[in-house]
PDB file of N, CA and C in Angstrom:
ATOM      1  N   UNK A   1     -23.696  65.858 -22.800  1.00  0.00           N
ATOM      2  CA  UNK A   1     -24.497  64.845 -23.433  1.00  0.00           C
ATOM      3  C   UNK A   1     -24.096  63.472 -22.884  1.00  0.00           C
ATOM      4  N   UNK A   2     -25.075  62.751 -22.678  1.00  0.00           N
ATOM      5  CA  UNK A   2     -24.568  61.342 -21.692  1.00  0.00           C
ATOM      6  C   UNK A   2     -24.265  60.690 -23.235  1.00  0.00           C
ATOM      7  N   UNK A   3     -23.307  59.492 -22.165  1.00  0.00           N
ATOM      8  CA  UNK A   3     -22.786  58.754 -23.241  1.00  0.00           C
ATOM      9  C   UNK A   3     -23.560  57.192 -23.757  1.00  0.00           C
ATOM     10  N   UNK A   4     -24.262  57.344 -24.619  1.00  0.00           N
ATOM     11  CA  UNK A   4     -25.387  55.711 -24.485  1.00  0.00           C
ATOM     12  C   UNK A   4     -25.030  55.380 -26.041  1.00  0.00           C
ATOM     13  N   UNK A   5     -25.177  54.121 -26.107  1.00  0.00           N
ATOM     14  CA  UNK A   5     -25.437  53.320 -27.221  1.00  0.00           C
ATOM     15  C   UNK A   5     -26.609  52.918 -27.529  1.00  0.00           C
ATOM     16  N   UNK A   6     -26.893  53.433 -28.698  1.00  0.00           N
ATOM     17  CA  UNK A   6     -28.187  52.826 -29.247  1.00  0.00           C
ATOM     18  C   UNK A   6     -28.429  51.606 -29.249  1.00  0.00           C
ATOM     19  N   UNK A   7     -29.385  50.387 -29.521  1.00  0.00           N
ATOM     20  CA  UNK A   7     -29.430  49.517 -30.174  1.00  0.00           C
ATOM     21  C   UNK A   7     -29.273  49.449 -30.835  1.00  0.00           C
ATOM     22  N   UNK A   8     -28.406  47.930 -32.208  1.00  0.00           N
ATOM     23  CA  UNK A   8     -28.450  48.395 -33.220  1.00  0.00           C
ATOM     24  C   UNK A   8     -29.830  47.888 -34.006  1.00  0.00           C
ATOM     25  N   UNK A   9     -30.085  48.354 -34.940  1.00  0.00           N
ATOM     26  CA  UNK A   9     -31.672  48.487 -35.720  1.00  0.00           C
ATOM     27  C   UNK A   9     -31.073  47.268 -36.750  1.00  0.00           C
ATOM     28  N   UNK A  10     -32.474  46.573 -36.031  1.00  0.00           N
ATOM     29  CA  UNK A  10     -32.638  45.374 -37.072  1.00  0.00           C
ATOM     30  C   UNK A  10     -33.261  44.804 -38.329  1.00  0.00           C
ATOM     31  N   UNK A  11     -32.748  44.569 -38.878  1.00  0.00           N
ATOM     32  CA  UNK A  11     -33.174  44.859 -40.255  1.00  0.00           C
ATOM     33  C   UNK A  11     -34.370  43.813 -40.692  1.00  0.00           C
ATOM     34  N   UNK A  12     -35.291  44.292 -41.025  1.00  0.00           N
ATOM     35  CA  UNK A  12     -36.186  43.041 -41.630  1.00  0.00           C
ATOM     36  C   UNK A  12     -35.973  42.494 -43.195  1.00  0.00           C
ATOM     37  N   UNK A  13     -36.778  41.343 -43.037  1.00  0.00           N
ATOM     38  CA  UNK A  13     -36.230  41.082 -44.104  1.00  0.00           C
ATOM     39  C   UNK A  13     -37.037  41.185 -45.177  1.00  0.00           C
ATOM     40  N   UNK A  14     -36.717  41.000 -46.642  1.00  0.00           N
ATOM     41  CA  UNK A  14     -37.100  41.733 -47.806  1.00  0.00           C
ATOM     42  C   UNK A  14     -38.329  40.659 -47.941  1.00  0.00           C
ATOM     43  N   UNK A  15     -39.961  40.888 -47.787  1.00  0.00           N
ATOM     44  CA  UNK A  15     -41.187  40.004 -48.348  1.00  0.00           C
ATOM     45  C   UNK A  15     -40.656  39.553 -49.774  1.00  0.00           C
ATOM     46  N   UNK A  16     -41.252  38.817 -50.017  1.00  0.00           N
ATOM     47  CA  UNK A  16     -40.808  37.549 -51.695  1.00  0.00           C
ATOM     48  C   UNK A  16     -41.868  38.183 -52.489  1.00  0.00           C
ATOM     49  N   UNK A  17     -41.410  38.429 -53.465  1.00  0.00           N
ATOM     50  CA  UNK A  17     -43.161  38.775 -54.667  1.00  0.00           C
ATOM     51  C   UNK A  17     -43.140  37.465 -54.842  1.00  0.00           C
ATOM     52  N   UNK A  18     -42.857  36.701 -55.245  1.00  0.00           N
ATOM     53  CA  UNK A  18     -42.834  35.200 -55.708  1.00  0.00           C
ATOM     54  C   UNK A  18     -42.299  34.291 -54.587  1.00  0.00           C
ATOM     55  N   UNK A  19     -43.309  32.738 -55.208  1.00  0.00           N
ATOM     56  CA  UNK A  19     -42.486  31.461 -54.398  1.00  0.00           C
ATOM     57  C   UNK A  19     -41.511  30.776 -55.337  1.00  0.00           C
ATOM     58  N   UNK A  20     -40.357  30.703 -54.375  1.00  0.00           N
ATOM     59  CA  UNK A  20     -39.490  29.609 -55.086  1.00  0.00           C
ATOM     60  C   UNK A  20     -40.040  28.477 -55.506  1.00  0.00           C
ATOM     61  N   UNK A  21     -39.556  27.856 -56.755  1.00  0.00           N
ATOM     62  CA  UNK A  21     -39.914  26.603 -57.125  1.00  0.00           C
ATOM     63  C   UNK A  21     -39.064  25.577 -56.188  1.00  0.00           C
ATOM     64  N   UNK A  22     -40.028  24.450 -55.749  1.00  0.00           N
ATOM     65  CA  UNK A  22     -39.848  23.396 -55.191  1.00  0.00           C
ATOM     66  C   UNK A  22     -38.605  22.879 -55.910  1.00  0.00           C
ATOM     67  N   UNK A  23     -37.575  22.015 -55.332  1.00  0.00           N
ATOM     68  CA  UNK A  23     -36.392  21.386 -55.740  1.00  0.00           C
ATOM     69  C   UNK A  23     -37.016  20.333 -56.379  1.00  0.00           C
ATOM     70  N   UNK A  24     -37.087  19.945 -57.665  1.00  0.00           N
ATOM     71  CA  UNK A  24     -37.814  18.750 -58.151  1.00  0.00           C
ATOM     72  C   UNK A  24     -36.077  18.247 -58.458  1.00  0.00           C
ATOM     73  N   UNK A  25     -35.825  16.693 -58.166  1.00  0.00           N
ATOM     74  CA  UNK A  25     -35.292  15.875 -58.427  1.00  0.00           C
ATOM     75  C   UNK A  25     -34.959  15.196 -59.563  1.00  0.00           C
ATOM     76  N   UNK A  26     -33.589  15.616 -60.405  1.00  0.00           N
ATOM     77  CA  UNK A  26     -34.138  15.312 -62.100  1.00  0.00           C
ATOM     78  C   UNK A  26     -34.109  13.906 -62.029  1.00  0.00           C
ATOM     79  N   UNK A  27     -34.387  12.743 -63.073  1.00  0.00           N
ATOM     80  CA  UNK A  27     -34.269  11.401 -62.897  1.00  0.00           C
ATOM     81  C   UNK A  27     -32.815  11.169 -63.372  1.00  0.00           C
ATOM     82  N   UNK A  28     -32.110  10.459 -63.163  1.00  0.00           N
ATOM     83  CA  UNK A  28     -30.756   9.529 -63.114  1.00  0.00           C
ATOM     84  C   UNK A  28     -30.444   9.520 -64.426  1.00  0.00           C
ATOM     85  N   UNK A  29     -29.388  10.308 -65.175  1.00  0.00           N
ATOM     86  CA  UNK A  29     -29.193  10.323 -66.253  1.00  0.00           C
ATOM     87  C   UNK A  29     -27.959   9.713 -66.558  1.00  0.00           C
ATOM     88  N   UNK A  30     -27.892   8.613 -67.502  1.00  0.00           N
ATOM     89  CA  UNK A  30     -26.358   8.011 -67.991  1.00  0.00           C
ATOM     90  C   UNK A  30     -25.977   7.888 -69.089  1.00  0.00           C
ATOM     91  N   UNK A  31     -25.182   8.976 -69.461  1.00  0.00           N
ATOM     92  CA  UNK A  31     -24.962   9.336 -70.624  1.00  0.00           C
ATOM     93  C   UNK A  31     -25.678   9.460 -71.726  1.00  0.00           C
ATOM     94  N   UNK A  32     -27.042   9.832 -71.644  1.00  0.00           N
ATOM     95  CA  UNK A  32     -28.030   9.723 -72.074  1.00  0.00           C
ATOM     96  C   UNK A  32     -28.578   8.200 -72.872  1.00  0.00           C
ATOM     97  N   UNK A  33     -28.071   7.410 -71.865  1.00  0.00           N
ATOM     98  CA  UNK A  33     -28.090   6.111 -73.082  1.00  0.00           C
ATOM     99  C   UNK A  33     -29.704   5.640 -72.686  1.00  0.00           C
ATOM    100  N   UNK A  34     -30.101   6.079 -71.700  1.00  0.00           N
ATOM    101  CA  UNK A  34     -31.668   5.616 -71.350  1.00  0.00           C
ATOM    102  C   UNK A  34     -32.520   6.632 -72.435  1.00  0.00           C
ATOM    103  N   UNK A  35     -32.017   7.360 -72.980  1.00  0.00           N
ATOM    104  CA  UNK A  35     -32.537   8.125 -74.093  1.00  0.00           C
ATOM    105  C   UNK A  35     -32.847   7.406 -75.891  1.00  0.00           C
ATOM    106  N   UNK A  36     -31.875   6.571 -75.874  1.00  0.00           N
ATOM    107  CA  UNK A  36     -31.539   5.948 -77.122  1.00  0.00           C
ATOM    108  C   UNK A  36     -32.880   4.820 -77.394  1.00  0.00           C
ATOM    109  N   UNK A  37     -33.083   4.603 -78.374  1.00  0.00           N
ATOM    110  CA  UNK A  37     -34.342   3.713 -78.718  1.00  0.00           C
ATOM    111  C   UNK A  37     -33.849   2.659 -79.445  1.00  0.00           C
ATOM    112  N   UNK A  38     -32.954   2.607 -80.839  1.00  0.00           N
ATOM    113  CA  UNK A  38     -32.554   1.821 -81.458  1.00  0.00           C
ATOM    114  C   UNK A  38     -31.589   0.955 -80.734  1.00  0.00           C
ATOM    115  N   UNK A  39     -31.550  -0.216 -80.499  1.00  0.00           N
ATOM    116  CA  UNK A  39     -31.175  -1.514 -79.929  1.00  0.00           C
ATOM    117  C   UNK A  39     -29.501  -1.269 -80.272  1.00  0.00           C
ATOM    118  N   UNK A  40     -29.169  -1.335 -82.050  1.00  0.00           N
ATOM    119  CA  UNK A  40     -27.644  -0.966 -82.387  1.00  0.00           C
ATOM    120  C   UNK A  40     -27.321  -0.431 -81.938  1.00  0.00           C
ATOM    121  N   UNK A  41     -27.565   1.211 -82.205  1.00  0.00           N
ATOM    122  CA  UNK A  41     -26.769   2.128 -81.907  1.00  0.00           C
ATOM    123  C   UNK A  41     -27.020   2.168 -79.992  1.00  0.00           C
ATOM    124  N   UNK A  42     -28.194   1.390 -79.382  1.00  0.00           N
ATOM    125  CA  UNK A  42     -27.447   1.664 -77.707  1.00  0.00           C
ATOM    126  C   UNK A  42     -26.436   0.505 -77.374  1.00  0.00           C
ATOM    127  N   UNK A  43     -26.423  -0.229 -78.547  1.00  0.00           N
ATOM    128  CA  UNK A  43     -25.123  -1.968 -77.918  1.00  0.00           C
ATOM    129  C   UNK A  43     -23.419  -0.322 -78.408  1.00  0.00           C
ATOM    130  N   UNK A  44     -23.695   0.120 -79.833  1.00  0.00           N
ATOM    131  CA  UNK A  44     -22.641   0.504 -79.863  1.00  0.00           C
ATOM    132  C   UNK A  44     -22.163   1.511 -78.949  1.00  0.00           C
ATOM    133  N   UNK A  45     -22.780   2.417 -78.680  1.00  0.00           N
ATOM    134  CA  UNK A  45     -22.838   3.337 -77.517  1.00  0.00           C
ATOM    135  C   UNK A  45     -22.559   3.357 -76.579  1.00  0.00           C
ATOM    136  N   UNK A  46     -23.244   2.019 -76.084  1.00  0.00           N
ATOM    137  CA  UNK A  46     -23.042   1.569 -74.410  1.00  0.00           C
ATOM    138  C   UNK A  46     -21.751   0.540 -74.490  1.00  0.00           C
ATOM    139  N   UNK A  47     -21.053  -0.093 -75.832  1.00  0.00           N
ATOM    140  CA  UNK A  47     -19.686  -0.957 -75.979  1.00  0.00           C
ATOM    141  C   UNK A  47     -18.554   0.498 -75.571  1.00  0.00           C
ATOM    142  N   UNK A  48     -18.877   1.481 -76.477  1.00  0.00           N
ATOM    143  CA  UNK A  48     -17.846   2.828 -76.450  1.00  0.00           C
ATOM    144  C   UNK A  48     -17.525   2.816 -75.040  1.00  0.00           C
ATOM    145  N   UNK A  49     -18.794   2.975 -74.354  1.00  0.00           N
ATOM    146  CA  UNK A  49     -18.546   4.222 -72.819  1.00  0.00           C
ATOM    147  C   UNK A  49     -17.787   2.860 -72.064  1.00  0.00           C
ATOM    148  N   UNK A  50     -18.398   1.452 -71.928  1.00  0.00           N
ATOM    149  CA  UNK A  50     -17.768   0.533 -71.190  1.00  0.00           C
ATOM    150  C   UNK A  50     -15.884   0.333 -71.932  1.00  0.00           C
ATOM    151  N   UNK A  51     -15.477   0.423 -72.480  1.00  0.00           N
ATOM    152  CA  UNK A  51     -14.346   0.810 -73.643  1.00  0.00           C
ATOM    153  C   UNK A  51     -13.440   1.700 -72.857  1.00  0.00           C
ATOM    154  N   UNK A  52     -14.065   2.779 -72.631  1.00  0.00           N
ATOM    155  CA  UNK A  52     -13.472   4.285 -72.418  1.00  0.00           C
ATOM    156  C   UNK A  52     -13.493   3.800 -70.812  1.00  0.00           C
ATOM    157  N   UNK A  53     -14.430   3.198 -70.028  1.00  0.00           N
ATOM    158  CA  UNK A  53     -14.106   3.745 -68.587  1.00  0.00           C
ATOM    159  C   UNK A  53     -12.687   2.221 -68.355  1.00  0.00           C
ATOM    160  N   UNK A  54     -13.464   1.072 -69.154  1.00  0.00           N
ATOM    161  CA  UNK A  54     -12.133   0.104 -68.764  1.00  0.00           C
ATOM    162  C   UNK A  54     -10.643   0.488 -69.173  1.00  0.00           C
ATOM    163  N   UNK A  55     -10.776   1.316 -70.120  1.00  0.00           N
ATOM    164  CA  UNK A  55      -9.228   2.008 -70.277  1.00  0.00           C
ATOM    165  C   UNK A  55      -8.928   3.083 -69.097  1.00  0.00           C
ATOM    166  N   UNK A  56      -9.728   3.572 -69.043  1.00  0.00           N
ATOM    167  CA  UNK A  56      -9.792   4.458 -67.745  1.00  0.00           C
ATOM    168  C   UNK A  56      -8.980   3.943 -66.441  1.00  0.00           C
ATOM    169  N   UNK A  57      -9.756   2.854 -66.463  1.00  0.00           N
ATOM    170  CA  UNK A  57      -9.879   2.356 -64.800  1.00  0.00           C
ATOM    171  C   UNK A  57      -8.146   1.918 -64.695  1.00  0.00           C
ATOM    172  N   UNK A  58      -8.025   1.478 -66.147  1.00  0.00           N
ATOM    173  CA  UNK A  58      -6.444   0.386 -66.348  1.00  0.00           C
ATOM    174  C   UNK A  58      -5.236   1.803 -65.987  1.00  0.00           C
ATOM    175  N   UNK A  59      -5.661   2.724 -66.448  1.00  0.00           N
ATOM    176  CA  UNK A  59      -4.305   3.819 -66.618  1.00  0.00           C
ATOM    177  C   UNK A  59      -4.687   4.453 -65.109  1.00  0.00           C
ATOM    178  N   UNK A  60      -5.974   4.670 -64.237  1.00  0.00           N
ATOM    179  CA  UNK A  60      -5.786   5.376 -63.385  1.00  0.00           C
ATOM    180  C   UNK A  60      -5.106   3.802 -62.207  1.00  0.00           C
ATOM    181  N   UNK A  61      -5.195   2.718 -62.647  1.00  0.00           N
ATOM    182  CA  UNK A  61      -4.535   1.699 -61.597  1.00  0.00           C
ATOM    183  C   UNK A  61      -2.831   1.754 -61.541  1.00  0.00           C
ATOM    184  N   UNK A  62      -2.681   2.317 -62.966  1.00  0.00           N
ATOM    185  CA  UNK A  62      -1.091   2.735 -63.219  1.00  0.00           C
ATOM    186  C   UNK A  62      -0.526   3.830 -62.418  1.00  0.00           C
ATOM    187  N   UNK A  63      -1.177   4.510 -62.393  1.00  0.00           N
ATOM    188  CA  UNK A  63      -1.093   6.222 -61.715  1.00  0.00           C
ATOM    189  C   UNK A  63      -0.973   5.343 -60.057  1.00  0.00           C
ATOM    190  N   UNK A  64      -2.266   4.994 -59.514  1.00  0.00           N
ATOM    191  CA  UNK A  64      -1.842   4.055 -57.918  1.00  0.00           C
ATOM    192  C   UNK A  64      -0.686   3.151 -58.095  1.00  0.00           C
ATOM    193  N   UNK A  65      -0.072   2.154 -58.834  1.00  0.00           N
ATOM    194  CA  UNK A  65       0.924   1.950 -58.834  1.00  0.00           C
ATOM    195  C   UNK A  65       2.078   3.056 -58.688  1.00  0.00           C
ATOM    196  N   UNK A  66       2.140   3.599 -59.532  1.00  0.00           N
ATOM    197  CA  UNK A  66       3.205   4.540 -59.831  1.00  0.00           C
ATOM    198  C   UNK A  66       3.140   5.609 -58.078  1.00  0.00           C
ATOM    199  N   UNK A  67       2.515   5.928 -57.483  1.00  0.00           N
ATOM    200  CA  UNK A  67       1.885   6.868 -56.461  1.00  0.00           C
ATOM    201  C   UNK A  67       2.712   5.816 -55.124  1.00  0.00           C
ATOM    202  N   UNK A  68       2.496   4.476 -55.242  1.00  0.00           N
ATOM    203  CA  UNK A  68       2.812   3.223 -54.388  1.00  0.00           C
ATOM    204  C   UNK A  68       4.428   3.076 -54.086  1.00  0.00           C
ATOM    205  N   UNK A  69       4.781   3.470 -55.879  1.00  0.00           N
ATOM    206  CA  UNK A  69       6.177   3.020 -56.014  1.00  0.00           C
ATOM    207  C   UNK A  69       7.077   3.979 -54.888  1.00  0.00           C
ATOM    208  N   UNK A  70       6.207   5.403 -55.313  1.00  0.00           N
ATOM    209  CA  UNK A  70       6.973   6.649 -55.053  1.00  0.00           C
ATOM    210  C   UNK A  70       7.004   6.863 -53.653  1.00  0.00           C
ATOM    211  N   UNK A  71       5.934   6.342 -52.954  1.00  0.00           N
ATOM    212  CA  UNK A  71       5.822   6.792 -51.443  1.00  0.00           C
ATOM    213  C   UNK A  71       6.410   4.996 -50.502  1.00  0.00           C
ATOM    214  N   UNK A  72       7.006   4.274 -51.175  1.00  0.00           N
ATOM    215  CA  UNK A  72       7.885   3.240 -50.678  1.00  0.00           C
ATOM    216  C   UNK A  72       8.762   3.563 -51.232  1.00  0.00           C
ATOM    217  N   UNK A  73       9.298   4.413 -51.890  1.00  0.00           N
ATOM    218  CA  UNK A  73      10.823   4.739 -52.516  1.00  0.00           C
ATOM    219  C   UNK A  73      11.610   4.609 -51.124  1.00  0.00           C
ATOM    220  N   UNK A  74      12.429   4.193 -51.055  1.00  0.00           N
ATOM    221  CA  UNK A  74      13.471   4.249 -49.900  1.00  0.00           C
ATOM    222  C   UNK A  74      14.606   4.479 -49.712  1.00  0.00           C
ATOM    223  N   UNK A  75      15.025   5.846 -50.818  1.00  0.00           N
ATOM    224  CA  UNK A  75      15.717   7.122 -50.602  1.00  0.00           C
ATOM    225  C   UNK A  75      14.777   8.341 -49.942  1.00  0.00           C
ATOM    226  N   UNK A  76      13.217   7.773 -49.972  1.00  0.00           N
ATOM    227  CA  UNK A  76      12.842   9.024 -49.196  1.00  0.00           C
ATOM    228  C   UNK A  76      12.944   8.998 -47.259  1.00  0.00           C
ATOM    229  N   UNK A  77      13.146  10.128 -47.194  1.00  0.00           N
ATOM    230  CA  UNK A  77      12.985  10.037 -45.621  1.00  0.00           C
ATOM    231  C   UNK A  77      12.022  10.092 -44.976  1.00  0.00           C
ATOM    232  N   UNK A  78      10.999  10.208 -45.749  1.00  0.00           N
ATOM    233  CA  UNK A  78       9.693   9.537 -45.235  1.00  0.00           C
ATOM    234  C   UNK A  78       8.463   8.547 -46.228  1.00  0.00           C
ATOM    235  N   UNK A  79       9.859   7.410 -46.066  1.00  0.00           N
ATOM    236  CA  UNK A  79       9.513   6.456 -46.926  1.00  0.00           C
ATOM    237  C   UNK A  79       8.124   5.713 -46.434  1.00  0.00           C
ATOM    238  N   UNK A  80       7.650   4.800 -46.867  1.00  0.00           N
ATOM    239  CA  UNK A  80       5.889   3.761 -46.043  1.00  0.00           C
ATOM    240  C   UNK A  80       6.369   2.940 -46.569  1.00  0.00           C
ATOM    241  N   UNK A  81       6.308   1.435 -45.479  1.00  0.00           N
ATOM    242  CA  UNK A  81       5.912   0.451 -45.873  1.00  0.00           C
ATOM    243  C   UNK A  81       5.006   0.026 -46.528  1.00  0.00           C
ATOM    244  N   UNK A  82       4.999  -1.186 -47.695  1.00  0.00           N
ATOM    245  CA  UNK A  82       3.701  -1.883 -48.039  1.00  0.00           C
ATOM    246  C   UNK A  82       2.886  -1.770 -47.068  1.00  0.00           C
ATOM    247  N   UNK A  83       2.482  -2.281 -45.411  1.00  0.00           N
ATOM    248  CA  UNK A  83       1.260  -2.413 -45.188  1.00  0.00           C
ATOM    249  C   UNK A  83       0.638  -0.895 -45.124  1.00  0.00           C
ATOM    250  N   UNK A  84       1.715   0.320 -44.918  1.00  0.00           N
ATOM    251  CA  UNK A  84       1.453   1.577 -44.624  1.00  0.00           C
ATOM    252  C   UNK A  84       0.576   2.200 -45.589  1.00  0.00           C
ATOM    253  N   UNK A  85       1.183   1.681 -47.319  1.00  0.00           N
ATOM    254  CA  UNK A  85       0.276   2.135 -48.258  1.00  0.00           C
ATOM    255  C   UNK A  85      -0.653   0.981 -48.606  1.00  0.00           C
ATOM    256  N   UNK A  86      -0.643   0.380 -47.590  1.00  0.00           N
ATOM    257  CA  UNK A  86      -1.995  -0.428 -47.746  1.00  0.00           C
ATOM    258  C   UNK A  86      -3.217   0.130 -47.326  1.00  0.00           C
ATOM    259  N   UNK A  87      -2.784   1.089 -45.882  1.00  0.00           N
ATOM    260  CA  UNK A  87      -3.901   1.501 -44.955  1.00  0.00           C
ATOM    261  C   UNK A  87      -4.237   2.444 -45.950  1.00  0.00           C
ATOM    262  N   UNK A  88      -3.362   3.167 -46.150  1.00  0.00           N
ATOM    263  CA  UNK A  88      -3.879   4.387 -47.492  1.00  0.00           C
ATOM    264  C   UNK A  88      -4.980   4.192 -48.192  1.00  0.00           C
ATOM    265  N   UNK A  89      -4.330   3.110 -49.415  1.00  0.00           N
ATOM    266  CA  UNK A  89      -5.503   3.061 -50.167  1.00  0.00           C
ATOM    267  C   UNK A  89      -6.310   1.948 -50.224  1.00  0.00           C
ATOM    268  N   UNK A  90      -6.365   1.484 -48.402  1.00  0.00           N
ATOM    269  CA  UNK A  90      -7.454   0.505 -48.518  1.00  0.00           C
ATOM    270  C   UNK A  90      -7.332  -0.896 -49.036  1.00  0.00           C
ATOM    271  N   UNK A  91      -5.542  -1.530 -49.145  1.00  0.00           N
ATOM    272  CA  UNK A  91      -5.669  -2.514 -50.239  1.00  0.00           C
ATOM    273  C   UNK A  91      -5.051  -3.728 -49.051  1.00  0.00           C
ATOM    274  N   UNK A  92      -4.970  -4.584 -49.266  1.00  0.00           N
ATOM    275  CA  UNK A  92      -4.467  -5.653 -48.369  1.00  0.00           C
ATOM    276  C   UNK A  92      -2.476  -5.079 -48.419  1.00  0.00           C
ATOM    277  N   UNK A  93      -1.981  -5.828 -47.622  1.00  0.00           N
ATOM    278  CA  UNK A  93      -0.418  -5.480 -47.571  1.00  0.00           C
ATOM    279  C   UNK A  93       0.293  -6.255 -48.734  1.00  0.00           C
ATOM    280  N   UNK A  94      -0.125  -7.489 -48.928  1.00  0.00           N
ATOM    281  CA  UNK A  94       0.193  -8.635 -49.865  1.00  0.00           C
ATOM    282  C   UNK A  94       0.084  -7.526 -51.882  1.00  0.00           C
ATOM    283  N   UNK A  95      -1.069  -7.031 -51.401  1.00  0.00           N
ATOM    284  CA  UNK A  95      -1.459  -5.944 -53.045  1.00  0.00           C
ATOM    285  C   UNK A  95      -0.562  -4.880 -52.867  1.00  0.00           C
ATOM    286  N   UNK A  96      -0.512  -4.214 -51.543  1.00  0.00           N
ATOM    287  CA  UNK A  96       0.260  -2.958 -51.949  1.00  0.00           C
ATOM    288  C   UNK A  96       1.710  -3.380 -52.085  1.00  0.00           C
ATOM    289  N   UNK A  97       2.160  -4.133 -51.690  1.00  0.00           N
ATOM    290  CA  UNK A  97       3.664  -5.241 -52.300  1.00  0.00           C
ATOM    291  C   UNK A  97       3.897  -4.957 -53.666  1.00  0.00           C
ATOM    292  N   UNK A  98       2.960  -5.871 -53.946  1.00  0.00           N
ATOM    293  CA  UNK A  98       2.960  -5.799 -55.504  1.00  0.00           C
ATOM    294  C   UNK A  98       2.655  -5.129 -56.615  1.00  0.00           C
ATOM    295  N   UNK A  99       1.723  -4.018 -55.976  1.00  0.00           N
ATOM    296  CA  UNK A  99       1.579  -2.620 -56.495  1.00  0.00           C
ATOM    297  C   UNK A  99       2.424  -1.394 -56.737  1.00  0.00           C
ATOM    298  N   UNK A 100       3.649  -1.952 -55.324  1.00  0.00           N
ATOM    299  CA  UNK A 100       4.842  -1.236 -55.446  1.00  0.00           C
ATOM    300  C   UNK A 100       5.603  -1.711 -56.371  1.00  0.00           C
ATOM    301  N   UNK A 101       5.912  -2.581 -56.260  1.00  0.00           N
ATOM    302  CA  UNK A 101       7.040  -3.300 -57.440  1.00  0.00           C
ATOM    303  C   UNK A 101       6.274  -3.333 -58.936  1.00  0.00           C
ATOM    304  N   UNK A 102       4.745  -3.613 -59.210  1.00  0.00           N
ATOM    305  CA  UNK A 102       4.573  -2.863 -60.525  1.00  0.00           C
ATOM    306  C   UNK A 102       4.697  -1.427 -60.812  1.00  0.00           C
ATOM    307  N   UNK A 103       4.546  -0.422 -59.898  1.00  0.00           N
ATOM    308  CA  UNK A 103       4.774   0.556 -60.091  1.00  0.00           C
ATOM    309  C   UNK A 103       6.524   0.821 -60.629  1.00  0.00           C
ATOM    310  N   UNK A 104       7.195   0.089 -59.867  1.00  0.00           N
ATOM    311  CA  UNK A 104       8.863   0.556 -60.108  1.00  0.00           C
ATOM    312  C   UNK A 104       8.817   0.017 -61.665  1.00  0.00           C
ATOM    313  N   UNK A 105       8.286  -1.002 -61.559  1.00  0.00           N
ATOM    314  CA  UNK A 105       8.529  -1.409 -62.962  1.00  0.00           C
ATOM    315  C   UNK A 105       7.984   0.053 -64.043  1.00  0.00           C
ATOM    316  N   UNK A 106       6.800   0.403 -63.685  1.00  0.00           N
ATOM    317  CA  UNK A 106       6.465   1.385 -64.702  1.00  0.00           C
ATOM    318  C   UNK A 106       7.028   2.934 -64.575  1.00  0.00           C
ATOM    319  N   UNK A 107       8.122   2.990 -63.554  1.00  0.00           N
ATOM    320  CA  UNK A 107       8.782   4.095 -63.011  1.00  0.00           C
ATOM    321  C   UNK A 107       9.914   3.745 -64.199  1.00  0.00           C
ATOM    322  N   UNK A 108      10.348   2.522 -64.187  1.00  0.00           N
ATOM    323  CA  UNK A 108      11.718   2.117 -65.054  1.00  0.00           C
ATOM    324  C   UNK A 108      11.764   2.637 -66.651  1.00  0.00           C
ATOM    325  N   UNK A 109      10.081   2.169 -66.964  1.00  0.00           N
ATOM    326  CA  UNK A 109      10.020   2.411 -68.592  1.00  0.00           C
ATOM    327  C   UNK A 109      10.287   4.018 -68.750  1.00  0.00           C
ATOM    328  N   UNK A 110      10.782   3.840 -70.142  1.00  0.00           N
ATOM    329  CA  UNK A 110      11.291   6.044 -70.554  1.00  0.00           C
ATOM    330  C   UNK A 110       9.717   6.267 -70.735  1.00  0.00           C
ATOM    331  N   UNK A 111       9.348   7.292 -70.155  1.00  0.00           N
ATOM    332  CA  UNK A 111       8.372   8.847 -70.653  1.00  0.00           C
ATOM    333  C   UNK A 111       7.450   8.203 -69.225  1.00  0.00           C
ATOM    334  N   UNK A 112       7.781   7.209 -68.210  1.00  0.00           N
ATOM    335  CA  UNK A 112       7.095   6.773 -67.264  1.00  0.00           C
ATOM    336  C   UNK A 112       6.118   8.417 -66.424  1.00  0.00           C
ATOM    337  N   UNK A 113       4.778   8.187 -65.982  1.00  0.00           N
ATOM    338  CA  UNK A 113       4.642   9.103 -65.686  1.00  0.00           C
ATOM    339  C   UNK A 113       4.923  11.155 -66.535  1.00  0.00           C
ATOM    340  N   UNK A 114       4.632  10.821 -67.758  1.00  0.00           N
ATOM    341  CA  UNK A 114       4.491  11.656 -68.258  1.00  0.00           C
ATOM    342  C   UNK A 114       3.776  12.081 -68.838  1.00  0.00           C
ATOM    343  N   UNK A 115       2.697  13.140 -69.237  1.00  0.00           N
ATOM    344  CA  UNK A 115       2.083  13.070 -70.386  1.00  0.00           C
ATOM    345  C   UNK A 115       2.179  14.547 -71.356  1.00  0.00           C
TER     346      UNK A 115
END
């Protein structure tokens, strides 16, 4: 019997009983506050969420401090200069300076970096 290889058999593919629905684009939703009608309750609503992200923004600037302090620590052996964690996160050399040294400061306080 000679020795041949078949082709291999190609498979078609499975016809659709149905069409997919078109990707419709939902509209821009924020926190549903474009939902709200009463004037009060969207000032109180929309005071909360601005509340919550400015606390936000303040503790995740602590965390980049603290992140600043740790990677200019200089017991590490692969310590960065300020301008080094400047390039990082984008900040001038003069900020990441002082981002380091607030960070040590918040390295110093007890439960620093804990939660």
């Amino acid at each position: 019997m000679p020795d041949r290889q078949d082709p291999p058999r190609r498979l078609r593919p499975v016809s659709l009983i149905f069409e997919p629905e078109a990707l419709v684009a939902e509209p821009e939703r924020f926190f549903q506050l474009e939902s709200i009608d009463d004037p009060a309750e969207l000032l109180r609503r929309s005071t909360e969420l601005a509340l919550a992200f400015r606390a936000a923004a303040e503790r995740a600037t602590d965390f980049q401090a603290i992140a600043a302090a740790q990677l200019a620590d200089p017991r590490r052996f692969d310590a960065l200069s300020p301008a080094e964690v400047a390039a990082r996160a984008d900040w001038t050399a003069d900020y990441a300076a002082r981002m380091v040294e607030y960070g040590r400061g918040l390295m110093r306080q007890p439960g620093a970096g804990e939660e």
